[in-house]
N, C-alpha and C. Protein backbone atom coordinates (compact mmCIF):
# COMPACT_ATOMS: atom_id res chain seq x y z
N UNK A 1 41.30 150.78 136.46
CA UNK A 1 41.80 151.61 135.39
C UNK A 1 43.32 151.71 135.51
N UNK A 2 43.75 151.51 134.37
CA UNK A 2 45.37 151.83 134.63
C UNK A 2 46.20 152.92 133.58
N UNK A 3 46.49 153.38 134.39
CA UNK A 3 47.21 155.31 133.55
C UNK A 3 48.67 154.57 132.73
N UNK A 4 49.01 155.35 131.76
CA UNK A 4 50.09 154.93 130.77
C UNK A 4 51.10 155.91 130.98
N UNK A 5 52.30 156.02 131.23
CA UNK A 5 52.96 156.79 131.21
C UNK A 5 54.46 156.56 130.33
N UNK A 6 54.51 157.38 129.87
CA UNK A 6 56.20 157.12 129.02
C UNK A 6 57.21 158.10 129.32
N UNK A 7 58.68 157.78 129.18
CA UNK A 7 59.58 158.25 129.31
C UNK A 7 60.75 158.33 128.52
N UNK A 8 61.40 158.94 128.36
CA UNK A 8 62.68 158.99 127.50
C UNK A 8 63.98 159.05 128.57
N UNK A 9 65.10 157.66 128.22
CA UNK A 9 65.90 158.07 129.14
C UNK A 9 66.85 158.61 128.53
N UNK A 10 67.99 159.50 128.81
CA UNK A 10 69.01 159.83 127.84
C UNK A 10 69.65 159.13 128.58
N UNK A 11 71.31 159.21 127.66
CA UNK A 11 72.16 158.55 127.91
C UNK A 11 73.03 158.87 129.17
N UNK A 12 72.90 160.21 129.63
CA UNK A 12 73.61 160.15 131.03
C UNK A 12 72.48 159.67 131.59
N UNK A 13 71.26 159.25 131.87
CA UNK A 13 70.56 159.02 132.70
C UNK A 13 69.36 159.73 132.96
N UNK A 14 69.57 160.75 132.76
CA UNK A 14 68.21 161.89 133.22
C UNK A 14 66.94 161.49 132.37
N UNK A 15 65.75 161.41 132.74
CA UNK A 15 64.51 161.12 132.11
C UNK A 15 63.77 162.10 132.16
N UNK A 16 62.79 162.27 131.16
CA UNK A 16 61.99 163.24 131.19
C UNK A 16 60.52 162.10 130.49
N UNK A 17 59.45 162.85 130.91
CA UNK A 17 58.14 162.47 130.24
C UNK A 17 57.56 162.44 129.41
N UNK A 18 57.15 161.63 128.29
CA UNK A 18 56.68 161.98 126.83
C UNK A 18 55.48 161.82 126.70
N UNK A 19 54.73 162.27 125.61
CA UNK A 19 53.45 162.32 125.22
C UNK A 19 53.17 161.06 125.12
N UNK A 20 53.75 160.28 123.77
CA UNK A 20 53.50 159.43 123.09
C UNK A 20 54.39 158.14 122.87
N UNK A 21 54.07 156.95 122.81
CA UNK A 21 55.35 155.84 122.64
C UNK A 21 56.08 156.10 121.57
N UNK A 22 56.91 154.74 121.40
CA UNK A 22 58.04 155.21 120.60
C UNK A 22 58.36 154.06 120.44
N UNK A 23 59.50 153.86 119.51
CA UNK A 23 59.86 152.03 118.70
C UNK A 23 61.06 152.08 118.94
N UNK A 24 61.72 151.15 119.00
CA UNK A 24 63.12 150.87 118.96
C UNK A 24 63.45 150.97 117.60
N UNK A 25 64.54 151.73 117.99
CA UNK A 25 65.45 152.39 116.26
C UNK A 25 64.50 153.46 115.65
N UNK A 26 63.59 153.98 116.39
CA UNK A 26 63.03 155.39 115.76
C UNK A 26 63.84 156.56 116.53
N UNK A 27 63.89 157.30 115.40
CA UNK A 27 64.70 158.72 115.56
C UNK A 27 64.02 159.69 116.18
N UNK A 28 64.30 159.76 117.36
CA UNK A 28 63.88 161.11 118.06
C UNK A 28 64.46 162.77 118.24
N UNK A 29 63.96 163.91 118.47
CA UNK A 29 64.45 164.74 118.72
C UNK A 29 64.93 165.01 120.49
N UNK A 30 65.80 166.21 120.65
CA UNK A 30 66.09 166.25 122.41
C UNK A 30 64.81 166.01 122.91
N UNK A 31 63.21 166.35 122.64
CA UNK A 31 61.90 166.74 123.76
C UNK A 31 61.73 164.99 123.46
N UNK A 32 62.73 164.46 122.57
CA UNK A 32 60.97 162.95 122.76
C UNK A 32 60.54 162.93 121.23
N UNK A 33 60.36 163.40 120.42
CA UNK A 33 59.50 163.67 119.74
C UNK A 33 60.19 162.87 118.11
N UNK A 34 59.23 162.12 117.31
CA UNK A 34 59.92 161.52 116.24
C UNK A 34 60.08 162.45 115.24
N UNK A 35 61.11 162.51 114.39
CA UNK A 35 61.79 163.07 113.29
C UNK A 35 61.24 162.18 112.72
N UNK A 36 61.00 162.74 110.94
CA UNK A 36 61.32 162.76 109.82
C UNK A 36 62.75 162.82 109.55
N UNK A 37 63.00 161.71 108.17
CA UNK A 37 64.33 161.86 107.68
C UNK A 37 64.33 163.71 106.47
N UNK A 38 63.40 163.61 106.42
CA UNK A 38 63.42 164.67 105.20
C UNK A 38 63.62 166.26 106.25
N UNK A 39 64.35 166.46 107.07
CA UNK A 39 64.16 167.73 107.50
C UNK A 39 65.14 168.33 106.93
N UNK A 40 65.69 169.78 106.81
CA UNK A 40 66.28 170.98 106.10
C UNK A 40 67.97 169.89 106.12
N UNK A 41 67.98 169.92 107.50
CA UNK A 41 70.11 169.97 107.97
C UNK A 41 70.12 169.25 108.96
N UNK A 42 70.91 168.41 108.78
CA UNK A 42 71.20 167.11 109.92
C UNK A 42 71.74 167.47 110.77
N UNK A 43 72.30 168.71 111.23
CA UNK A 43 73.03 169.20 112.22
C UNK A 43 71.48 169.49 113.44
N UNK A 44 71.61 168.95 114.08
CA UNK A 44 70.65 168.97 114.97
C UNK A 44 70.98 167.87 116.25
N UNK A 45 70.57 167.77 117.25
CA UNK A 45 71.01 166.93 118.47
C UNK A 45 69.51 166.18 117.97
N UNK A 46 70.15 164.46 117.71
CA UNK A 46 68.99 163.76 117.59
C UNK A 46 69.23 162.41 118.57
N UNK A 47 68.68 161.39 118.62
CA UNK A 47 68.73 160.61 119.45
C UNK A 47 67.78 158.99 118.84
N UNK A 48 68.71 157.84 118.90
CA UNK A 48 67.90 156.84 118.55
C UNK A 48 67.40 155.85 119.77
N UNK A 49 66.33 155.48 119.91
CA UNK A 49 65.54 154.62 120.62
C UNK A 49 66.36 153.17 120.46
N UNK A 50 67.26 152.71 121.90
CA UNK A 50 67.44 151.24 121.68
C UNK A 50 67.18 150.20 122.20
N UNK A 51 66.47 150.71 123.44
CA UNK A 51 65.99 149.63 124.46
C UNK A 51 64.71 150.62 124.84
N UNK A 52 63.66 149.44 125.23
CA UNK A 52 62.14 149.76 125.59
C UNK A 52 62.51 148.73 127.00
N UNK A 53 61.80 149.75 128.62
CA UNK A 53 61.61 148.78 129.87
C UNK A 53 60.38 148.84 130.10
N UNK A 54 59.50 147.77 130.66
CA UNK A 54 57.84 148.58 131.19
C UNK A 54 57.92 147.91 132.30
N UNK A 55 57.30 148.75 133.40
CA UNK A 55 57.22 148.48 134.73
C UNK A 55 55.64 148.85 135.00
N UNK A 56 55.49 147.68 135.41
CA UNK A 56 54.00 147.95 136.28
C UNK A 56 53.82 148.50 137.60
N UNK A 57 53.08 149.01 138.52
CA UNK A 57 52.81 149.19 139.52
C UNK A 57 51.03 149.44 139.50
N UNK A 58 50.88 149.36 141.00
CA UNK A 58 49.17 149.25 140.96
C UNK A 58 48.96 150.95 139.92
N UNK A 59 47.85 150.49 139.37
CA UNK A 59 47.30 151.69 138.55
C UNK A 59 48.42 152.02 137.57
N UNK A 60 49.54 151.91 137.09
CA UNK A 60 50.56 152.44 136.41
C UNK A 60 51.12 151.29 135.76
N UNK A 61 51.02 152.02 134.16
CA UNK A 61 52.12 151.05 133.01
C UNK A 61 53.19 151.94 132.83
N UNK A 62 54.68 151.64 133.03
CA UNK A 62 55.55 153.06 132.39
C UNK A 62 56.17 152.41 131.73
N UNK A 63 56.46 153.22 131.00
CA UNK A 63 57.06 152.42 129.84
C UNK A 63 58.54 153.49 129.58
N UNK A 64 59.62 152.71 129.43
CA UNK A 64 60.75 153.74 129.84
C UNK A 64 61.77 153.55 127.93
N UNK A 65 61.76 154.33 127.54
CA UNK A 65 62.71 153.97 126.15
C UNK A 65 64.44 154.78 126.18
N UNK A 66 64.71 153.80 126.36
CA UNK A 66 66.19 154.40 126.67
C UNK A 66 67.37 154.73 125.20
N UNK A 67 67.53 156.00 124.71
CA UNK A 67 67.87 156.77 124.05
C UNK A 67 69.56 156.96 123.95
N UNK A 68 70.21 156.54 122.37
CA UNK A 68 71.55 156.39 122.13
C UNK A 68 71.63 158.16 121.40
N UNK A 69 72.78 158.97 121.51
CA UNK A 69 73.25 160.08 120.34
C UNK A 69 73.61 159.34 119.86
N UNK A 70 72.74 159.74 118.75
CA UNK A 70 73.35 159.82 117.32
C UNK A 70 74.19 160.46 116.69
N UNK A 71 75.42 160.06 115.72
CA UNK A 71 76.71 161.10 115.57
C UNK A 71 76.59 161.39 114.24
N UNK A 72 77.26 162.76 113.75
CA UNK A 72 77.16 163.26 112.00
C UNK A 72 76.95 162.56 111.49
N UNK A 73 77.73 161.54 111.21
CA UNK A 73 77.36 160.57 110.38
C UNK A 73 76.08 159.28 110.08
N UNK A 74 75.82 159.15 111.23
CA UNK A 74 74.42 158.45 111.34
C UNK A 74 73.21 159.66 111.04
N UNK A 75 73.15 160.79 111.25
CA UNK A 75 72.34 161.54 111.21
C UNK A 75 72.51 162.05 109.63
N UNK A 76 73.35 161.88 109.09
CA UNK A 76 73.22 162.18 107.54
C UNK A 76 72.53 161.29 106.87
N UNK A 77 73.51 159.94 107.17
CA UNK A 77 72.46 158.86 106.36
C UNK A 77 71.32 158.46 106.57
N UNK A 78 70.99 158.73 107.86
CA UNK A 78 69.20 158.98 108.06
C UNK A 78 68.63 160.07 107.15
N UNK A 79 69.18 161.31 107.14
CA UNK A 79 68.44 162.24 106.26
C UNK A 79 68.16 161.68 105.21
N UNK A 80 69.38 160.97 104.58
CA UNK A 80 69.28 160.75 102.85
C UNK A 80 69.12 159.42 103.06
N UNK A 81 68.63 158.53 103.72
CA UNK A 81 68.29 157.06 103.60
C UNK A 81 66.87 157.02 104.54
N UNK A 82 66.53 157.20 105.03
CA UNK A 82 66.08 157.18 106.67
C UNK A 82 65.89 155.92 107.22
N UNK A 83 67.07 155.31 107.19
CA UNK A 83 67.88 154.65 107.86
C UNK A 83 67.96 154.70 109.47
């Protein structure tokens, strides 16, 4: 049997554990979690997915997605494009 595990890395480095995978160039929130372009106000700390690593070990798939900030301006035209 082999357990799945995922991670989000941010950009200084620090990782934390996520529920669920994730795609390269999908928009995440700070926990991990995918956004919708349609939310209220783009002012929010969001984060795009740009590199996926997977490492095996006995019993273990991890799968590591390493996470760019996103700046005002990318986070607008995601709202109104979702881009």
């Amino acid at each position: 049997m082999t357990l799945q595990e995922y991670y989000i890395v941010y950009p200084d480095g620090d990782q934390q554990e996520i529920e669920s995978p994730l795609r390269v160039n999908q928009v995440v929130d700070l926990n991990g979690r995918p956004l919708r372009p349609s939310w209220p106000a783009p002012r929010i700390i969001a984060y795009r997915i740009c590199k996926v690593r997977t490492t095996e070990e006995r019993g273990f798939l991890r799968r590591f997605y390493y996470a760019e900030l996103m700046n005002m301006e990318q986070l607008e035209s995601y709202a109104r494009h979702g881009e």
